[in-house]
N, C-alpha and C. Protein backbone atom coordinates (compact mmCIF):
# COMPACT_ATOMS: atom_id res chain seq x y z
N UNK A 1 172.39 64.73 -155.09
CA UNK A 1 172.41 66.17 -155.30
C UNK A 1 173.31 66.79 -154.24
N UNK A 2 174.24 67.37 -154.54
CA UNK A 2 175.58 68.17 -153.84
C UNK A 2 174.57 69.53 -152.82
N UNK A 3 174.27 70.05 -153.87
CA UNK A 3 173.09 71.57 -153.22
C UNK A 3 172.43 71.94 -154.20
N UNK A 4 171.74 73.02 -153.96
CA UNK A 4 171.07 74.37 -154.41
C UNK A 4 170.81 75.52 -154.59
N UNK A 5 171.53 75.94 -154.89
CA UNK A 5 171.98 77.32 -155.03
C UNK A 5 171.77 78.76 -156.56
N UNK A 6 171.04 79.55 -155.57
CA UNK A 6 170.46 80.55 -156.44
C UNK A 6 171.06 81.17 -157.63
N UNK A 7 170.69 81.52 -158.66
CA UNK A 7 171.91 82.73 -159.20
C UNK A 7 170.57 83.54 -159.73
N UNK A 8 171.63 85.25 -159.46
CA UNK A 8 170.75 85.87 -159.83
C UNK A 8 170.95 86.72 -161.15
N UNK A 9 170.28 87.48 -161.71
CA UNK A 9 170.68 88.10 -162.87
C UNK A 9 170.41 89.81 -162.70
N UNK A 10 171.23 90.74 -163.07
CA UNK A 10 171.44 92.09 -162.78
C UNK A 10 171.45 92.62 -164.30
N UNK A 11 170.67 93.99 -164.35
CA UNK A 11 171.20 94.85 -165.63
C UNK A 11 172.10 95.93 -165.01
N UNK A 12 173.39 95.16 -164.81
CA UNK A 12 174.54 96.65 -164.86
C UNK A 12 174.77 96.40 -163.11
N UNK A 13 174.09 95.92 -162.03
CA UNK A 13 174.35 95.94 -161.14
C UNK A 13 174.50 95.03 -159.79
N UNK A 14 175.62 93.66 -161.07
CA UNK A 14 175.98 92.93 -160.24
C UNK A 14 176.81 93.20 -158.90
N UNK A 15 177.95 94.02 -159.59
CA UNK A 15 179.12 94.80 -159.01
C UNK A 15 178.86 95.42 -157.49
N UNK A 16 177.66 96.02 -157.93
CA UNK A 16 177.20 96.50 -156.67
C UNK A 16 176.17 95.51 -155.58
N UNK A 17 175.31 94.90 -156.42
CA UNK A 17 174.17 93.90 -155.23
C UNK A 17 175.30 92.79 -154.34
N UNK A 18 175.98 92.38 -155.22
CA UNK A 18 176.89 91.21 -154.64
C UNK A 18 177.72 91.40 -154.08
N UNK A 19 178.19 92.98 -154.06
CA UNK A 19 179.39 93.66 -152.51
C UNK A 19 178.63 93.94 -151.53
N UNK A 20 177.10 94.13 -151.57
CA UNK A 20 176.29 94.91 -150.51
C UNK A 20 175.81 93.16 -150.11
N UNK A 21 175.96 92.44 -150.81
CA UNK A 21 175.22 90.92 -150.44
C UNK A 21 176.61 90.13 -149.48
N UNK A 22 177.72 90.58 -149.88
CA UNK A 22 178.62 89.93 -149.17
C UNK A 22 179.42 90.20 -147.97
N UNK A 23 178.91 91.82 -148.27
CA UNK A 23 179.21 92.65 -146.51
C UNK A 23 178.50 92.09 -146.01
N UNK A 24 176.75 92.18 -145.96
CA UNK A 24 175.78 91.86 -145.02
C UNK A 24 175.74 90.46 -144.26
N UNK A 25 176.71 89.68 -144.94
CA UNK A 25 176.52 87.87 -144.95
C UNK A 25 178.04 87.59 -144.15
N UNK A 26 178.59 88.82 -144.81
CA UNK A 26 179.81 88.75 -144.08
C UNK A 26 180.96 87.25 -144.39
N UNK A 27 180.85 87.34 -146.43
CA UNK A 27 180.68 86.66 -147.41
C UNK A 27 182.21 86.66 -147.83
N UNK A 28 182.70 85.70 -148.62
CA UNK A 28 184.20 86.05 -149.43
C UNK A 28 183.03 86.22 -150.54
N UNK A 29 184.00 87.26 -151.80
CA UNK A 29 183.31 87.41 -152.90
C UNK A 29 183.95 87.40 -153.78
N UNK A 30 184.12 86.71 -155.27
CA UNK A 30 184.80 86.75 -156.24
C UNK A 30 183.84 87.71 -157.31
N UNK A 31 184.35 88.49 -158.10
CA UNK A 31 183.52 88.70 -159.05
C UNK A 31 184.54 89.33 -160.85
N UNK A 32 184.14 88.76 -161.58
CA UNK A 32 184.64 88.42 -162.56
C UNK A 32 184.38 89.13 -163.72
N UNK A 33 184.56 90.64 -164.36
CA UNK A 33 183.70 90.93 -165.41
C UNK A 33 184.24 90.44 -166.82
N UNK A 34 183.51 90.70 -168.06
CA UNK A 34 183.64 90.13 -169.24
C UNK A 34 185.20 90.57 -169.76
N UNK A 35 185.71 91.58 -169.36
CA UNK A 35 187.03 92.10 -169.74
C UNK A 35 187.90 91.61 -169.03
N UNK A 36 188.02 91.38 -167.89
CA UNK A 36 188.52 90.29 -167.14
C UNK A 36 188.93 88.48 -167.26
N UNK A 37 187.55 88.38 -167.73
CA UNK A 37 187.72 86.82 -168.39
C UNK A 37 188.73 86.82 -169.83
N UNK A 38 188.66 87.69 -170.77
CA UNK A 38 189.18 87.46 -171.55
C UNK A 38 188.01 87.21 -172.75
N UNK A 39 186.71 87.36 -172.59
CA UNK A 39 185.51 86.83 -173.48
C UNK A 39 185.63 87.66 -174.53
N UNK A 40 184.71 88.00 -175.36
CA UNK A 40 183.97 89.01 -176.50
C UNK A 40 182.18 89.32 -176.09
N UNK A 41 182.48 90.62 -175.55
CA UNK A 41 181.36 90.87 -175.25
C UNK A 41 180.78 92.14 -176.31
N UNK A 42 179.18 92.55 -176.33
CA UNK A 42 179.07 93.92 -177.42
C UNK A 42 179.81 94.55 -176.80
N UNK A 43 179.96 95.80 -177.57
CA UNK A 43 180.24 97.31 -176.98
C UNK A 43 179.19 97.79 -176.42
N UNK A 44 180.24 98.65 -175.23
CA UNK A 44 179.43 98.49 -173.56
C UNK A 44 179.41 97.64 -172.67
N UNK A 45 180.04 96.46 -173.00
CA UNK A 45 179.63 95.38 -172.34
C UNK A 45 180.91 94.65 -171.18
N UNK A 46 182.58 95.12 -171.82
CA UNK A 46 183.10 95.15 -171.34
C UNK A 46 183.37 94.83 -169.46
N UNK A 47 182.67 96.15 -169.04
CA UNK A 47 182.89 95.92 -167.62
C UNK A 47 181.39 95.56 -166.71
N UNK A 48 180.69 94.51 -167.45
CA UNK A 48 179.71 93.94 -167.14
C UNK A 48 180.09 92.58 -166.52
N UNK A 49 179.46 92.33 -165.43
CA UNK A 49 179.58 90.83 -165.03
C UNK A 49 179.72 89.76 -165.32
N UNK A 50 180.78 89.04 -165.82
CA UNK A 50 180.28 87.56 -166.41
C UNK A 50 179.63 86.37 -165.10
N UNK A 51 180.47 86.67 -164.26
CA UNK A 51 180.01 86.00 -162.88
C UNK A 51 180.51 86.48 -161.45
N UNK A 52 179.66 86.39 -160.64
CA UNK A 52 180.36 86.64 -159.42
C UNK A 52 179.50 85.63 -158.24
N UNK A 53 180.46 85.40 -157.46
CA UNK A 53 180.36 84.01 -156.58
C UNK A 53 180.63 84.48 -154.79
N UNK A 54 179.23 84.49 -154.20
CA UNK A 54 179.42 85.06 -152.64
C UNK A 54 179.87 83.53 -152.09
N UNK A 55 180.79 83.09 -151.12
CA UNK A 55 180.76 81.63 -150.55
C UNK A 55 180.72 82.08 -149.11
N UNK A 56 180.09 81.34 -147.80
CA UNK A 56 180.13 81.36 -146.78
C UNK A 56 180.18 79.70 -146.11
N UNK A 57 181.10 79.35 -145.48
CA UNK A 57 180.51 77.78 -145.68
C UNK A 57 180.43 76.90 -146.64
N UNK A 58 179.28 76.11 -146.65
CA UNK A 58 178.66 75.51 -147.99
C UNK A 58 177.89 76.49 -148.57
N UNK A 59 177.94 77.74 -148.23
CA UNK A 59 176.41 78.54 -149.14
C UNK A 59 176.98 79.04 -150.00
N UNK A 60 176.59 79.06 -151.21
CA UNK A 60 177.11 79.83 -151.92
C UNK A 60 175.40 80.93 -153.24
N UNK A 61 176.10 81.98 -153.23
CA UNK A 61 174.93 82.59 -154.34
C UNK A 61 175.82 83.07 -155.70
N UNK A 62 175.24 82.46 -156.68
CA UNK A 62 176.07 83.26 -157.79
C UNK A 62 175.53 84.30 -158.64
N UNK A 63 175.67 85.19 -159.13
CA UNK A 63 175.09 85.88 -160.64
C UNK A 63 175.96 86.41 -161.16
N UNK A 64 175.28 86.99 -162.28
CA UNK A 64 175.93 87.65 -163.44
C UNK A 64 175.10 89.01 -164.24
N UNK A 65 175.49 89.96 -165.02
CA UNK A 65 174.68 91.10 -165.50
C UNK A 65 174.21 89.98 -166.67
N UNK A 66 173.08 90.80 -167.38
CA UNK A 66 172.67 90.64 -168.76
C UNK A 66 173.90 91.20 -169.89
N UNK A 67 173.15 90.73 -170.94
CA UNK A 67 173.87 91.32 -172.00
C UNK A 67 173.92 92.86 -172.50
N UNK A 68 174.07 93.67 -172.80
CA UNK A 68 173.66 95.25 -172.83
C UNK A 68 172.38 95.31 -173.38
N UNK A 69 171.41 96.09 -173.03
CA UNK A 69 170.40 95.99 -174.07
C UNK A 69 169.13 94.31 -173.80
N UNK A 70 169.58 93.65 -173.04
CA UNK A 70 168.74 92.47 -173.20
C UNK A 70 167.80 92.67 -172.08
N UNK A 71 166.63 92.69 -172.02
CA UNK A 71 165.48 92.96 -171.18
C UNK A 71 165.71 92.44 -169.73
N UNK A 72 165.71 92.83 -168.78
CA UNK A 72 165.57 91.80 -167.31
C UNK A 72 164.56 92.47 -166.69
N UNK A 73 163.45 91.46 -166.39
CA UNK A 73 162.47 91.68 -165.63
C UNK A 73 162.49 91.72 -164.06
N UNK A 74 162.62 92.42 -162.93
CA UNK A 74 162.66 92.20 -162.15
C UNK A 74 161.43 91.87 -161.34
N UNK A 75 161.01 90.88 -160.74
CA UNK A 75 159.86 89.90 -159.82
C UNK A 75 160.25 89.46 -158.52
N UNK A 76 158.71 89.28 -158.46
CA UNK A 76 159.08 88.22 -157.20
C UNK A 76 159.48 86.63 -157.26
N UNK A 77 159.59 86.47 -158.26
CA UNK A 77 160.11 85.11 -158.58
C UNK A 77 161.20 84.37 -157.65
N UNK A 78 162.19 85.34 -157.16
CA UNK A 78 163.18 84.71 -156.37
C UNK A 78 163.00 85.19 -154.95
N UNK A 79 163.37 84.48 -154.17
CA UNK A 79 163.47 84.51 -153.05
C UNK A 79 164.40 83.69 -152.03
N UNK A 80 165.70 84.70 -151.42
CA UNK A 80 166.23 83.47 -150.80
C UNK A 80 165.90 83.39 -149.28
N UNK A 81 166.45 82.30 -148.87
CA UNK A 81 165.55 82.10 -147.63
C UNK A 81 166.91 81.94 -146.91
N UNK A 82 167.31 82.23 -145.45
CA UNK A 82 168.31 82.55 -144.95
C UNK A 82 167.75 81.60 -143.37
N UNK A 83 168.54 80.54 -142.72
CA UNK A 83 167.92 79.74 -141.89
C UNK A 83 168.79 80.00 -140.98
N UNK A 84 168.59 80.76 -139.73
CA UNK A 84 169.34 81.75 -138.75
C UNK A 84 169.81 80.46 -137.79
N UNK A 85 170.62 80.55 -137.12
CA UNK A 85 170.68 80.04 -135.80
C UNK A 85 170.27 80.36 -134.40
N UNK A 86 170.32 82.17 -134.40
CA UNK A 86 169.90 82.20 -133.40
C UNK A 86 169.14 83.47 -134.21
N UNK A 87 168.21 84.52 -132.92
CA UNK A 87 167.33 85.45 -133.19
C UNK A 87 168.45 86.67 -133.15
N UNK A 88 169.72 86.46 -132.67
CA UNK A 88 170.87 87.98 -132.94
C UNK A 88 170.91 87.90 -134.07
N UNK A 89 171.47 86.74 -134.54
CA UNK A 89 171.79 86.46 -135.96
C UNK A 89 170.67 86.70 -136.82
N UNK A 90 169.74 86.53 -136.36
CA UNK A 90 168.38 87.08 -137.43
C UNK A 90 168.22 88.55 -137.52
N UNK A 91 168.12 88.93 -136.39
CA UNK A 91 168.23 90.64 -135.84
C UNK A 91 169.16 91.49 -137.23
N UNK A 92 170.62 90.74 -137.23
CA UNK A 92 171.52 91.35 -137.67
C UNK A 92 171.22 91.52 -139.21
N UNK A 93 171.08 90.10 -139.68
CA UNK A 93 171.06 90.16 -141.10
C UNK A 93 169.73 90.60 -141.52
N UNK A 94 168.63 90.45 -141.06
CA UNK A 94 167.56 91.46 -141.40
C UNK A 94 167.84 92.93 -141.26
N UNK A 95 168.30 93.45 -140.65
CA UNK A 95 168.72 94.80 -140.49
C UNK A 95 169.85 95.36 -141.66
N UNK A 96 170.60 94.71 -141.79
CA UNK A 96 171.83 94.62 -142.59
C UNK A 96 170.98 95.13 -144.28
N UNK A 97 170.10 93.71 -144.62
CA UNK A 97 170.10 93.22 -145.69
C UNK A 97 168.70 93.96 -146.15
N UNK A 98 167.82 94.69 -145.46
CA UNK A 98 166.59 95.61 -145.35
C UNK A 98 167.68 96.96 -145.31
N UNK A 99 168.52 97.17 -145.54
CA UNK A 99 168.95 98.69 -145.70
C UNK A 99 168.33 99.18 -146.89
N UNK A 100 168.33 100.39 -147.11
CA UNK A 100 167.66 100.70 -148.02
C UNK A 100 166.05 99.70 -148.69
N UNK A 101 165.57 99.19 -148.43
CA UNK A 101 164.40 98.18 -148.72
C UNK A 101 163.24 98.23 -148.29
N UNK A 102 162.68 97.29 -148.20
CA UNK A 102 161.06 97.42 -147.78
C UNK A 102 160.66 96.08 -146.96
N UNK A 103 160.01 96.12 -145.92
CA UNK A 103 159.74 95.38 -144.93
C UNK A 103 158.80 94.80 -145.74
N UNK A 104 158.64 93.28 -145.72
CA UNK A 104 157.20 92.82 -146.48
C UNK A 104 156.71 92.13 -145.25
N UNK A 105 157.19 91.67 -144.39
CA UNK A 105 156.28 91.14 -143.39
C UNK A 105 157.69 90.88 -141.91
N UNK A 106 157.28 91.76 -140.93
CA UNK A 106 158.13 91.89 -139.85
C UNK A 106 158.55 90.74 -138.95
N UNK A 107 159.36 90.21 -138.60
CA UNK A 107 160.30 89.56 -138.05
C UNK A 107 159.10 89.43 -136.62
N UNK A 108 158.66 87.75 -136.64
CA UNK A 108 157.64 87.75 -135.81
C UNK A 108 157.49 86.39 -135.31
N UNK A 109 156.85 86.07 -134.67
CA UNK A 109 156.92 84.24 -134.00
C UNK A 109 155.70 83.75 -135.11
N UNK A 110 155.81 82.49 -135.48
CA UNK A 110 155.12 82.05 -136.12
C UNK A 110 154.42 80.69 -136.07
N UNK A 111 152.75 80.21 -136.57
CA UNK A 111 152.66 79.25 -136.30
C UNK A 111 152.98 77.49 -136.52
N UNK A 112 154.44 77.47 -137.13
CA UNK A 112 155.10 76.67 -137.36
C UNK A 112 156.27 76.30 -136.32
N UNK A 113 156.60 77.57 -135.52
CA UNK A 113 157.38 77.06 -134.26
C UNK A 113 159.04 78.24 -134.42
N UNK A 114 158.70 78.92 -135.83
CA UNK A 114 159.66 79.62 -135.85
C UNK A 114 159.99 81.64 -135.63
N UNK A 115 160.83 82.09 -135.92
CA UNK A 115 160.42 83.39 -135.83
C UNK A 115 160.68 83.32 -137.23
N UNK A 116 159.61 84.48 -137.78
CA UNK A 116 160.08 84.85 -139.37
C UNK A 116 159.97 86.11 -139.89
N UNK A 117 160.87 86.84 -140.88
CA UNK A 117 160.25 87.69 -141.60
C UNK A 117 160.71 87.89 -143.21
N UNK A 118 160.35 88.88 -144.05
CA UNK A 118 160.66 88.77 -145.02
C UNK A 118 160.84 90.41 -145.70
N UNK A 119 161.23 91.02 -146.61
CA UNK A 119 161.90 91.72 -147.35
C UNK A 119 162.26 91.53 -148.56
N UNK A 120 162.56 92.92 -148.71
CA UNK A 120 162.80 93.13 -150.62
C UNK A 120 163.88 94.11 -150.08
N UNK A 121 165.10 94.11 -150.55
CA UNK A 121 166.18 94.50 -150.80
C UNK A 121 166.52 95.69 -151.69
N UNK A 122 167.18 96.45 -151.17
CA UNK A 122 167.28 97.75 -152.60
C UNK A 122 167.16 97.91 -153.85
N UNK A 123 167.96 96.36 -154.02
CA UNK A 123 168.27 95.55 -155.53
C UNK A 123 167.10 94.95 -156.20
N UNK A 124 165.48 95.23 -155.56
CA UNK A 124 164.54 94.12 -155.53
C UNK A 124 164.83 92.87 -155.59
N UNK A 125 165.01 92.22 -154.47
CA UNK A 125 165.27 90.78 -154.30
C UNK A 125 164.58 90.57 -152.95
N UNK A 126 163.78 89.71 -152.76
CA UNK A 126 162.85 89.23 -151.68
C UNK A 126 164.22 88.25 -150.57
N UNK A 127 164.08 88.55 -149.63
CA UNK A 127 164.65 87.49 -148.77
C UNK A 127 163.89 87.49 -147.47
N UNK A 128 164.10 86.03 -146.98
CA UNK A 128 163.26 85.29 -146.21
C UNK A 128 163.98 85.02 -145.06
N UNK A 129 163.79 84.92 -143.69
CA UNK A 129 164.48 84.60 -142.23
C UNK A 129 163.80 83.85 -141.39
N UNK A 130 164.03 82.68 -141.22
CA UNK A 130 163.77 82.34 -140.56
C UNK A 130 164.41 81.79 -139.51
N UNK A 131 163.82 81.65 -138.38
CA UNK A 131 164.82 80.92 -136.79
C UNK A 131 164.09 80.47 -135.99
N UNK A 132 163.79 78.75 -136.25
CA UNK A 132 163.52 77.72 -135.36
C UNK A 132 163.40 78.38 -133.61
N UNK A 133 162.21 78.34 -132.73
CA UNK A 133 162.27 78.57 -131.65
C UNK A 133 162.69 77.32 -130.86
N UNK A 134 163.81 77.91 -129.47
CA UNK A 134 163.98 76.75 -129.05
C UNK A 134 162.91 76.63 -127.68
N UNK A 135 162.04 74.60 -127.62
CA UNK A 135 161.16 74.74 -126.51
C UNK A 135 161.53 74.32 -125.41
């Protein structure tokens, strides 16, 4: 297995989660809509996402919008988990990536040996931080 890597799904607001996902990460970002590719999408559908691709490293996150009209549930189902190096670097991208959002559990030492916290994102998307303490 090469990796693992998330993709997420947007109604209408790939364009936007995945520029605010690739400032904060401080990300290259490709993003690709259906008029762009060259596809056949409905009407309306045009300047909808077919894909867009954040890379940092080996990390990469991808998504794409729905189809016009096709239901997306938003949950807690996803969650990405972000494995800091140090506690600036945690500092930063929790701060960054909690703009506009909601604290679900504050950036704290934990009894596994790490600091952690977690969040939901403007976009509702849960993300996770954690950073190994060094003993």
């Amino acid at each position: 297995m090469k990796s693992i890597n998330p993709y997420l799904n947007f109604d209408g607001e790939t364009r936007d989660a995945m520029t605010f996902y690739a400032k904060c990460l401080d990300a290259e970002l490709v993003i690709q809509s259906f008029k762009d590719s060259g596809m056949e999408s409905p009407p309306g559908g045009e300047d909808r996402t077919i894909h867009a691709m954040i890379t940092k490293g080996n990390v990469v996150i991808m998504a794409s919008d729905t189809m016009p009209g096709e239901r997306l549930v938003k949950g807690n189902n996803v969650w990405i988990n972000i494995d800091c190096t140090d506690t600036a670097e945690q500092d930063k991208l929790f701060a960054a990536l909690g703009e506009g959002g909601t604290v679900v559990m504050p950036l704290a030492d934990q009894f596994w040996g790490a600091r952690f916290g977690m969040l939901n994102d403007k976009f509702g998307l849960g993300w996770m931080f954690n950073c190994n303490i060094q003993k």
